[in-house]
Protein backbone atom coordinates (compact mmCIF):
# COMPACT_ATOMS: atom_id res chain seq x y z
CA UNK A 1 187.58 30.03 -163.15
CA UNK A 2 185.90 28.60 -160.06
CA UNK A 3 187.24 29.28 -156.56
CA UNK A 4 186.00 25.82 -155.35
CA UNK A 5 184.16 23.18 -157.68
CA UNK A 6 181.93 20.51 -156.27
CA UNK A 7 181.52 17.28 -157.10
CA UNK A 8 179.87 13.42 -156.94
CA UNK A 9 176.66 13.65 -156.12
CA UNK A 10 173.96 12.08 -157.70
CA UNK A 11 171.00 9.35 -156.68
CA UNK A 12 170.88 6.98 -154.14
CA UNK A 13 168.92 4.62 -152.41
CA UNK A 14 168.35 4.46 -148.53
CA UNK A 15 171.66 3.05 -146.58
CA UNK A 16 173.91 4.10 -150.00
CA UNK A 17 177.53 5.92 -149.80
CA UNK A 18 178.51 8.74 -152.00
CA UNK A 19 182.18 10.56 -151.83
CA UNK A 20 181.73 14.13 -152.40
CA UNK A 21 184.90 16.19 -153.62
CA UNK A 22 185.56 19.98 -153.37
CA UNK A 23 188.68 20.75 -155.60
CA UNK A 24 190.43 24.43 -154.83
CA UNK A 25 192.19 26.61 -157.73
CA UNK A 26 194.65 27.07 -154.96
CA UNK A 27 196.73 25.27 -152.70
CA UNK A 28 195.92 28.16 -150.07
CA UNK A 29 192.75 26.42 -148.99
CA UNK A 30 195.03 23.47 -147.70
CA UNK A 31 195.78 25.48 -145.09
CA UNK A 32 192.62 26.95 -143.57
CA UNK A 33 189.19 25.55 -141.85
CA UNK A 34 187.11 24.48 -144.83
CA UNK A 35 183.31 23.04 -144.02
CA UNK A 36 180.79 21.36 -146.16
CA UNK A 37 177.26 22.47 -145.79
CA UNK A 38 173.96 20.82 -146.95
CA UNK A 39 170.98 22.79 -148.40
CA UNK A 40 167.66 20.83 -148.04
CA UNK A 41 165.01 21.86 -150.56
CA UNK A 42 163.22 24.62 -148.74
CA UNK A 43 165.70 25.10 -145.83
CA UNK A 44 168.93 27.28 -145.02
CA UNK A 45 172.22 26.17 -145.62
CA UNK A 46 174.01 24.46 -143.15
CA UNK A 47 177.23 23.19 -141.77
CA UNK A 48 177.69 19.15 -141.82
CA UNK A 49 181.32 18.74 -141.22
CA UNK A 50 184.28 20.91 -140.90
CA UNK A 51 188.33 19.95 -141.51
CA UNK A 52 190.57 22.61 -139.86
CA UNK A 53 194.53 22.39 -140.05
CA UNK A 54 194.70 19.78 -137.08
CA UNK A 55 191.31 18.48 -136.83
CA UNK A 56 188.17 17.16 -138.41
CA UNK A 57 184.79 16.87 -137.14
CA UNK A 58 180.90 16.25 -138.29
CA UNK A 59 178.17 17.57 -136.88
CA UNK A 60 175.45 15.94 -134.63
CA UNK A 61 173.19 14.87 -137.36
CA UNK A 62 175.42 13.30 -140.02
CA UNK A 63 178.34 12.13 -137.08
CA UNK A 64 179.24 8.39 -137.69
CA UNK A 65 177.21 8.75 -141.19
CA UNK A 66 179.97 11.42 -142.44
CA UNK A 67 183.35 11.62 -142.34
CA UNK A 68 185.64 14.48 -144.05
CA UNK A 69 189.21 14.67 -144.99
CA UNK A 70 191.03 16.23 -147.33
CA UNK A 71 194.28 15.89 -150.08
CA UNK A 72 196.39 18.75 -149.93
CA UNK A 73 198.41 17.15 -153.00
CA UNK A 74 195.16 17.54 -154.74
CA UNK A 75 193.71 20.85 -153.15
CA UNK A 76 190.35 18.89 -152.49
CA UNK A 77 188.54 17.99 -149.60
CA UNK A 78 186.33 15.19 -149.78
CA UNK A 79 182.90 14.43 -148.15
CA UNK A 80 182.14 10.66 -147.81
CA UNK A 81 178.77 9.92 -146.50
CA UNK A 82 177.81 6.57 -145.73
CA UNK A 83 174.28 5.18 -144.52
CA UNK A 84 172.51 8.01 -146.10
CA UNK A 85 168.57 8.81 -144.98
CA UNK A 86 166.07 10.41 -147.43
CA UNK A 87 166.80 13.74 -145.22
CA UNK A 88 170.53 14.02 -147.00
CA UNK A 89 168.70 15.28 -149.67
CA UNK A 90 169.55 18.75 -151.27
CA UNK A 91 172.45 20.30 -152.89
CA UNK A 92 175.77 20.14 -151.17
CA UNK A 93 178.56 23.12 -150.90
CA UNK A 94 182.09 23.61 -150.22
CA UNK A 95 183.01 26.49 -148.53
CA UNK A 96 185.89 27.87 -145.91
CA UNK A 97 184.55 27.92 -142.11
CA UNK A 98 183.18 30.18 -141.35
CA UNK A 99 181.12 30.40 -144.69
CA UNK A 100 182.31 33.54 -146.62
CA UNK A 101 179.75 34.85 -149.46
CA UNK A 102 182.52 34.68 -152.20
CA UNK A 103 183.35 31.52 -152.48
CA UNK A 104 179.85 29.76 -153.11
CA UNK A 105 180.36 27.17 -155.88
CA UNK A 106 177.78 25.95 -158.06
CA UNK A 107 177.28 22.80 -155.15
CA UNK A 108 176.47 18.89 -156.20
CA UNK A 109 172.79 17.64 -156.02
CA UNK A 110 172.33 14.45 -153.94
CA UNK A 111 169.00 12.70 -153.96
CA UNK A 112 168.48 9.82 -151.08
CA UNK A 113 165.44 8.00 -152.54
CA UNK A 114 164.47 4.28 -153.40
């Protein structure tokens, strides 16, 4: 069984909204900094927003776009992204922060394209 699943991508156009989830096999991940991270076709991996304990924060390029929380009752953390640009495009990935090699999931695709 999968450490952390991803899910809720998919195709949209310019200016859409798609809610990512990230759903845990444990409740320990309620309780730690967990990150999601954005792989553009070509590019590294990298960190878009990050939920710790007490806190929650996006980074420069996707702040006021994205905005992520998270349902301990669920053991998910959830990515909503909102005016998305063509440049959102690639596969997106749950992981704890910082990133730690084993516990990659298989990530959820999300194409920004009209």
């Amino acid at each position: 069984q999968a450490t952390l699943v991803e899910s809720g991508g998919g195709l949209v156009q310019p200016g859409g909204s798609l809610r990512l989830s990230c759903t845990a096999a444990t409740s320990m991940f309620n309780w730690v900094p967990m990150g999601w991270y954005h792989q553009a076709p070509g590019k590294q991996r990298e960190l878009v927003a990050l939920i710790t304990p007490n806190d929650a924060n996006s980074t420069a390029s996707a702040k006021g776009r994205f905005t992520i929380s998270r349902d301990g009752a669920k053991n998910t953390v959830y990515l909503q992204m909102n005016n998305l640009k063509p440049e959102d495009t690639g596969v997106y990935y749950c992981n704890l922060w910082p990133r730690r090699s084993g516990f990659w999931g298989q990530g959820t695709q999300v194409t920004v394209s009209s």
